[in-house]
C-alpha atoms as a PDB file:
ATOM      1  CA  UNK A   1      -9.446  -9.144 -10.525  1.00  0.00           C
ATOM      2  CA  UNK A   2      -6.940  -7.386  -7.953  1.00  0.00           C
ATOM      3  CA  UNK A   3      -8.031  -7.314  -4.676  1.00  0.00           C
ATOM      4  CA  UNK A   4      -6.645  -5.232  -1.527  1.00  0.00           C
ATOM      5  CA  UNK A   5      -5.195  -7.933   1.545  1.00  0.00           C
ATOM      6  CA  UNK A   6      -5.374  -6.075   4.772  1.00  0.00           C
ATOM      7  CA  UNK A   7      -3.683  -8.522   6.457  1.00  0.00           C
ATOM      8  CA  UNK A   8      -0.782  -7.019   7.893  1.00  0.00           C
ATOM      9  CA  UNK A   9       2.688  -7.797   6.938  1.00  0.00           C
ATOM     10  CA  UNK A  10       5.722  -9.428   9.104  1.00  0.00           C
ATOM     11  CA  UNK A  11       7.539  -6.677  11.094  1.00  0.00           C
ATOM     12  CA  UNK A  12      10.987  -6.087  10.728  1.00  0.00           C
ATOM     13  CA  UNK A  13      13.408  -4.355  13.086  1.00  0.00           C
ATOM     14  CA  UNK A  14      15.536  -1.723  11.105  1.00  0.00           C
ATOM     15  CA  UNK A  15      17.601   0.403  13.995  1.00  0.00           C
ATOM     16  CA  UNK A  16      16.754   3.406  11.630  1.00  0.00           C
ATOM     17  CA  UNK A  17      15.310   6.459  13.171  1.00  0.00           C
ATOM     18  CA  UNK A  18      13.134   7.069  10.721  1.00  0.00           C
ATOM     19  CA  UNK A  19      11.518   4.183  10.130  1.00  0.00           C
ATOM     20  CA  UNK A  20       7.762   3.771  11.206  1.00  0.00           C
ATOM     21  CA  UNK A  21       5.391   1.181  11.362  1.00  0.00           C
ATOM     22  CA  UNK A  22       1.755   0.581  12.512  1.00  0.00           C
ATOM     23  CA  UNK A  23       1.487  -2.600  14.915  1.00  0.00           C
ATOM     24  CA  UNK A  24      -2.356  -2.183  13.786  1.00  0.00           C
ATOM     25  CA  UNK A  25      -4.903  -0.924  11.483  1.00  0.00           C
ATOM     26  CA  UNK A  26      -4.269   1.999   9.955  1.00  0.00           C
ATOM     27  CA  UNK A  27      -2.505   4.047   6.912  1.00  0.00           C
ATOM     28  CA  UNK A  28      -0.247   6.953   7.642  1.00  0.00           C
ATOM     29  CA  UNK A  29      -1.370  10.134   6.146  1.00  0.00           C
ATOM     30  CA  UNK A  30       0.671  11.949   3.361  1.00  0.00           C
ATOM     31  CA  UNK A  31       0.197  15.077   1.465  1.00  0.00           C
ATOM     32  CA  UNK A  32       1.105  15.777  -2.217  1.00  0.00           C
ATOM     33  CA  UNK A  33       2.756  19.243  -2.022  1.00  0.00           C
ATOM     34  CA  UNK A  34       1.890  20.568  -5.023  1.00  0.00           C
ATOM     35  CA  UNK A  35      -1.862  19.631  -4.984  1.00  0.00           C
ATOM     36  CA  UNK A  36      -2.465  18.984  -1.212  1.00  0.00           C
ATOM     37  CA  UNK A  37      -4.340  16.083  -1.691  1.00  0.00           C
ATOM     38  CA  UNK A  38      -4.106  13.365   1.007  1.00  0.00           C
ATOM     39  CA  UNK A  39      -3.404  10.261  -0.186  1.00  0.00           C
ATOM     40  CA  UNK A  40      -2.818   7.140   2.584  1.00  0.00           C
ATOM     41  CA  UNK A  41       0.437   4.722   2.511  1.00  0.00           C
ATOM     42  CA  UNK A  42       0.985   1.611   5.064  1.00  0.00           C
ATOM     43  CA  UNK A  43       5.106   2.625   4.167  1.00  0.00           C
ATOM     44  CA  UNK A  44       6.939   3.941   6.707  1.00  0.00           C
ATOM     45  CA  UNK A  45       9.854   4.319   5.422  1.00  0.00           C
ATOM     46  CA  UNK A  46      10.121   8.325   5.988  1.00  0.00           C
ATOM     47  CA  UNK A  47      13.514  10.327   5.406  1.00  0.00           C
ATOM     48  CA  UNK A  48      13.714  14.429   5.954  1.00  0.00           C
ATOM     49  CA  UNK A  49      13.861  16.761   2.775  1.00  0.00           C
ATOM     50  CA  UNK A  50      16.780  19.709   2.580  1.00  0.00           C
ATOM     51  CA  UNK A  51      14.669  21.965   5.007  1.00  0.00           C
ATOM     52  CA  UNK A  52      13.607  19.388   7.551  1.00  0.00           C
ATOM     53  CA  UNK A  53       9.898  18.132   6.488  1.00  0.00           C
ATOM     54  CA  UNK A  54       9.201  14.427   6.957  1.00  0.00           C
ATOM     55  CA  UNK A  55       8.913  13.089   3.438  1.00  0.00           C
ATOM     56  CA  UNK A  56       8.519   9.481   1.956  1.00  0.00           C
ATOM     57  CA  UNK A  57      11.152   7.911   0.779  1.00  0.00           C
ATOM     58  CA  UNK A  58      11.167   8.831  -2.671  1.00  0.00           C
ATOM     59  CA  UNK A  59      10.683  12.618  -1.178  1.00  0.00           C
ATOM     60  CA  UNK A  60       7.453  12.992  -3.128  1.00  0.00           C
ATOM     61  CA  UNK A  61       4.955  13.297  -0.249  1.00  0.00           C
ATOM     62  CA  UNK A  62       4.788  14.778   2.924  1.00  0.00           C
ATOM     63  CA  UNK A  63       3.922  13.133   5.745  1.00  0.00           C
ATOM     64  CA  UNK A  64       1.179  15.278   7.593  1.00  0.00           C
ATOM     65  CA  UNK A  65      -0.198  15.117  11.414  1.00  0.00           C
ATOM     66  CA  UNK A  66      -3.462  13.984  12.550  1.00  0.00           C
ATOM     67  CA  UNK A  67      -4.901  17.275  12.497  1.00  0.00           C
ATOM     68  CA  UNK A  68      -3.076  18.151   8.575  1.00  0.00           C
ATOM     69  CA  UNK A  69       0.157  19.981   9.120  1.00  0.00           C
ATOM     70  CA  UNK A  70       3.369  18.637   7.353  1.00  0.00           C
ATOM     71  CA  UNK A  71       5.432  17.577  10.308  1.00  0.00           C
ATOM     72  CA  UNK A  72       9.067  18.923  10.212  1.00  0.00           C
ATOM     73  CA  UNK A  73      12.306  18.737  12.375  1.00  0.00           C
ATOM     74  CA  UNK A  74      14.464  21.978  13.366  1.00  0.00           C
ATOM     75  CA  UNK A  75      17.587  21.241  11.203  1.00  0.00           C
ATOM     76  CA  UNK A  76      19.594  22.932  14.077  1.00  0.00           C
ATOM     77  CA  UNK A  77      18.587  20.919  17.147  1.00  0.00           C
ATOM     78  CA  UNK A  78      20.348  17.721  17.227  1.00  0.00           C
ATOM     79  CA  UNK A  79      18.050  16.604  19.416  1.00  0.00           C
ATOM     80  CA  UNK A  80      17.377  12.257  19.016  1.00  0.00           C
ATOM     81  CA  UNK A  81      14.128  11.557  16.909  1.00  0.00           C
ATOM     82  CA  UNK A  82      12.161   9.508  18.742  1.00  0.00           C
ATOM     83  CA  UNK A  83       8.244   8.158  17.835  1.00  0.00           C
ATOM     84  CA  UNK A  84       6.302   7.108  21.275  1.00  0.00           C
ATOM     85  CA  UNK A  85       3.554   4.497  20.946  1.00  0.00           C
ATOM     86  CA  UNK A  86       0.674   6.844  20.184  1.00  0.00           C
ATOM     87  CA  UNK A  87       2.487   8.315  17.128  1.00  0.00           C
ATOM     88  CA  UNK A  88       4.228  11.266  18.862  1.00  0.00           C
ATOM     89  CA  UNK A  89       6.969  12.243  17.292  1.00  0.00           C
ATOM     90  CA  UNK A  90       9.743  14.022  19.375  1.00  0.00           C
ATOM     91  CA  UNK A  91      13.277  15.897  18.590  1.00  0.00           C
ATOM     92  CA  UNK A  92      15.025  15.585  21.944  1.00  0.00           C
ATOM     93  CA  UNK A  93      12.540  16.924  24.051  1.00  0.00           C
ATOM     94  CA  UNK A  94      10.461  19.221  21.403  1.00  0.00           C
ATOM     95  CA  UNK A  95       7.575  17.690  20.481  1.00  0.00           C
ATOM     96  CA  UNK A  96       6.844  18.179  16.784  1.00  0.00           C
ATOM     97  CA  UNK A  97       3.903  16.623  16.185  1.00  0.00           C
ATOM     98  CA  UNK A  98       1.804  13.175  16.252  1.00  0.00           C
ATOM     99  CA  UNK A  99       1.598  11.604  12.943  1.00  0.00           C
ATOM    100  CA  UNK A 100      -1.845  11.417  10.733  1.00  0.00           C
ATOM    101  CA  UNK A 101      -3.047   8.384  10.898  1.00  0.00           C
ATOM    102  CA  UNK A 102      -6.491   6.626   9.060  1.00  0.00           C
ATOM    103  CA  UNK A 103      -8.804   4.223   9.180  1.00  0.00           C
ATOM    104  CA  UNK A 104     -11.285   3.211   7.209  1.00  0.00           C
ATOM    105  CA  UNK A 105     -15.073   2.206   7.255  1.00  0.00           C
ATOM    106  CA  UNK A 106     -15.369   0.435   3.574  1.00  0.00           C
ATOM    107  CA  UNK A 107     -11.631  -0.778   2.147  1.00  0.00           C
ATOM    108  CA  UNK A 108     -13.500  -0.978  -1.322  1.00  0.00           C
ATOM    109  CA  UNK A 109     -13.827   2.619  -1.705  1.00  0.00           C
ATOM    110  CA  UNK A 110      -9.730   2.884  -1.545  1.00  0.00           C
ATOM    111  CA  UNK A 111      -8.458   3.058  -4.945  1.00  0.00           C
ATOM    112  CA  UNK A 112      -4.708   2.036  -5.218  1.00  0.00           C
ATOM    113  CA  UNK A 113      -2.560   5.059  -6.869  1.00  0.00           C
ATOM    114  CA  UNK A 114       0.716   3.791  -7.185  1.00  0.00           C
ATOM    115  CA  UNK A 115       3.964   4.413  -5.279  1.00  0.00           C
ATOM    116  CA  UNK A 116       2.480   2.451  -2.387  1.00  0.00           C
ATOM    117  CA  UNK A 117      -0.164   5.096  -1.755  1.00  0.00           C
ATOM    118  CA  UNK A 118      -4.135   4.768  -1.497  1.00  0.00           C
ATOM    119  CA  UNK A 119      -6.690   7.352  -2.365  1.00  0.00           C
ATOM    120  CA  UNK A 120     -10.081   7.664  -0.418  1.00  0.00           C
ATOM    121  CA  UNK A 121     -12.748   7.594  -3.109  1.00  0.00           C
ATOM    122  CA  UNK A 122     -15.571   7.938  -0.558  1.00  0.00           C
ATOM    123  CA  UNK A 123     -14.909   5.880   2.293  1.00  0.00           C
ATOM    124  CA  UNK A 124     -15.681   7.318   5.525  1.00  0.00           C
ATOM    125  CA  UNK A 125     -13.010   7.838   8.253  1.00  0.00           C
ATOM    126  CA  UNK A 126     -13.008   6.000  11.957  1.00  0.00           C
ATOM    127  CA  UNK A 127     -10.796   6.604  14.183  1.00  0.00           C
ATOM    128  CA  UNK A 128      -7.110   4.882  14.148  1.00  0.00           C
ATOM    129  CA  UNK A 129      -6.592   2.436  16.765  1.00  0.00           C
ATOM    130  CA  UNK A 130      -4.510   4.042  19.689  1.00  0.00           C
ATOM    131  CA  UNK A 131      -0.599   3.464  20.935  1.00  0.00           C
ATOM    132  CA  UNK A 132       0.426   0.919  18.079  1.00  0.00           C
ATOM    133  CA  UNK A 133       3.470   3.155  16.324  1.00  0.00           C
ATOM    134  CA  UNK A 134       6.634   1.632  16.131  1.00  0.00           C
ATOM    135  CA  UNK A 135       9.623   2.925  15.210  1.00  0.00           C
ATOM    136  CA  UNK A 136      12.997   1.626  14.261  1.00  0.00           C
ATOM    137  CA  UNK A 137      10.968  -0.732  12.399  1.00  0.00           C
ATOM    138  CA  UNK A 138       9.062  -1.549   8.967  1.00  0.00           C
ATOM    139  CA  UNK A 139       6.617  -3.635   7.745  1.00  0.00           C
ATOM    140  CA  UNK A 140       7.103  -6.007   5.105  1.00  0.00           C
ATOM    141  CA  UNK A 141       4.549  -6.998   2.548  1.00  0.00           C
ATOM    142  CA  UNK A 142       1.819  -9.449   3.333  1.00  0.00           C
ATOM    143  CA  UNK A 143       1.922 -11.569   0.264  1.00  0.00           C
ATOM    144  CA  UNK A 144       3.513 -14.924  -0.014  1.00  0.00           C
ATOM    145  CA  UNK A 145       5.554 -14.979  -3.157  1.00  0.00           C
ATOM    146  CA  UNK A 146       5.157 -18.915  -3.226  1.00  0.00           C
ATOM    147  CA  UNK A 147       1.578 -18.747  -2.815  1.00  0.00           C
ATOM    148  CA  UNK A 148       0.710 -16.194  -5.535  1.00  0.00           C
ATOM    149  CA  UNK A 149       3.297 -18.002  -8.107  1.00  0.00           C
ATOM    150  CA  UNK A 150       1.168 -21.077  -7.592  1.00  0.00           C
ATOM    151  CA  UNK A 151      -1.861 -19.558  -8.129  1.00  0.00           C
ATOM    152  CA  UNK A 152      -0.718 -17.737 -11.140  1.00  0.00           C
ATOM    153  CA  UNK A 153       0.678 -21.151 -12.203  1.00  0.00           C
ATOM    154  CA  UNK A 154      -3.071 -23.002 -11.857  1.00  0.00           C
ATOM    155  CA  UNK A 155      -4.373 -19.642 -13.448  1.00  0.00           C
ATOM    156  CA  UNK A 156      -2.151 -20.391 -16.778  1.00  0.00           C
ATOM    157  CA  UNK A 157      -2.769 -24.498 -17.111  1.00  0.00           C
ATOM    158  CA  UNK A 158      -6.581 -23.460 -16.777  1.00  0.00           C
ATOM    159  CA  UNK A 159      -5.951 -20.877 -19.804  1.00  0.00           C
ATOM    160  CA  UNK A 160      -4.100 -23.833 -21.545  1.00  0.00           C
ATOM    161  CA  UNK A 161      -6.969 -26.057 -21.289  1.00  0.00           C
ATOM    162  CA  UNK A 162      -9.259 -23.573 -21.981  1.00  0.00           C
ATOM    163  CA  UNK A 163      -7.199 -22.656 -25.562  1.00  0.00           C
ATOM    164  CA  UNK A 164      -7.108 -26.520 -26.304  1.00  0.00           C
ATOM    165  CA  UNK A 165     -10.763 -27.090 -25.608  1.00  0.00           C
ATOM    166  CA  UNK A 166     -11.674 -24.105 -28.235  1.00  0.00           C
ATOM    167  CA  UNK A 167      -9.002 -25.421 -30.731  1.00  0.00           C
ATOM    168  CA  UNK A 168     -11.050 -29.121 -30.649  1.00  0.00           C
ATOM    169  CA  UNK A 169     -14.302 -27.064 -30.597  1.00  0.00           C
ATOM    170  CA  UNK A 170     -13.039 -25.166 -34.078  1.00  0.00           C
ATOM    171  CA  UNK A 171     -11.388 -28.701 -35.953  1.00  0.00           C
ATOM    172  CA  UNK A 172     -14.670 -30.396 -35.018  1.00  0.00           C
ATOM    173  CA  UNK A 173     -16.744 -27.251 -36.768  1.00  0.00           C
ATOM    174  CA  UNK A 174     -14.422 -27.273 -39.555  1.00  0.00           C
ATOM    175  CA  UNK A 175     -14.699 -31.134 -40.191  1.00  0.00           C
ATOM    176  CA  UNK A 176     -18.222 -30.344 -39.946  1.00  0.00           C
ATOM    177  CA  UNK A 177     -19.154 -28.168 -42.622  1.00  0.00           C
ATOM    178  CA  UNK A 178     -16.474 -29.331 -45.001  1.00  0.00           C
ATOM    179  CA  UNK A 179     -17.708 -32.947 -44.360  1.00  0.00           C
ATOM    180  CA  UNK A 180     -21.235 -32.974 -43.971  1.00  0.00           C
ATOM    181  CA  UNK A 181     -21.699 -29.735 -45.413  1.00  0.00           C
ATOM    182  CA  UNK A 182     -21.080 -30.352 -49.314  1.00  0.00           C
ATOM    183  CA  UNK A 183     -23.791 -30.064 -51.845  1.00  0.00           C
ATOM    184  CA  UNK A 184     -24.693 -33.877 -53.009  1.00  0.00           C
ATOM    185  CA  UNK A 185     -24.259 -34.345 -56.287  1.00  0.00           C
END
């Protein structure tokens, strides 16, 4: 089975303006334009689409405040982007918005849904923990290649022995009924 590690992952400094990152709990909210469903990433690797909206990286989804609006930047102001710790986000000194995010009461009702995103199949929300966004700054997975090759490694001998044991089992049937099983004569 697949299971969902909420450890969190080792943060790593970027410099880029747009990169985010929670230093707790938490999923940033995004919002599928075309169906406005909310789906929950722990990527924050954001970018801005042609007309200023905060987007994932892939431009897919947009990334939505706390209270659901998509959370855009005036393409004219060249104002600095800057994130404060309680997920503020500012263009110089306009404040566009705080970005959404969630937490969870049960992690099993998340169902992953590709693309780094989660969808909420039931789970109840709490509130985020406060003044933990980060930006210039991303988070990088929380699983330990060498650790998960090993297991997969001790996963395939067991499958090995498992395939050798049934292939005895089967020559020791077959010896049996062609052996003991004849007719006497």
């Amino acid at each position: 089975g697949t299971t969902f590690d909420r450890e969190s992952g080792i943060l790593e400094s970027t410099g880029r303006e747009l990169d985010f990152a929670l230093g707790a709990d938490g999923f940033f909210m995004v919002q599928d334009p075309r169906t406005e469903q909310v789906f929950y990433t722990r990527a924050g690797n954001f970018r801005t689409s042609p007309d200023g909206t905060l987007v994932t990286a892939d431009g897919r989804y947009q990334a939505i405040s706390a209270d659901g609006r998509t959370l855009g930047f005036d393409p004219t102001n060249a104002g600095k982007i800057r994130l404060a710790e309680d997920g503020t986000i500012f263009q110089g000194t306009l404040e566009i918005g705080r970005l959404g995010v969630a937490e969870f009461e049960d992690y099993s009702r998340l169902a992953k849904r590709g693309d780094n995103l989660f969808e909420n199949r039931g789970s109840g929300l709490v509130d985020a923990p406060e003044g933990k966004a980060l930006q210039g700054t991303l988070e990088r997975s929380s699983v330990n290649p060498l650790l998960e090759m090993t297991e997969m490694i001790k996963a395939l001998r067991a499958v090995q022995t498992n395939l050798e044991m049934l292939r005895f089992q089967d020559q020791t049937l077959e010896r049996t009924v062609n052996e003991y099983g004849r007719p006497q004569r």
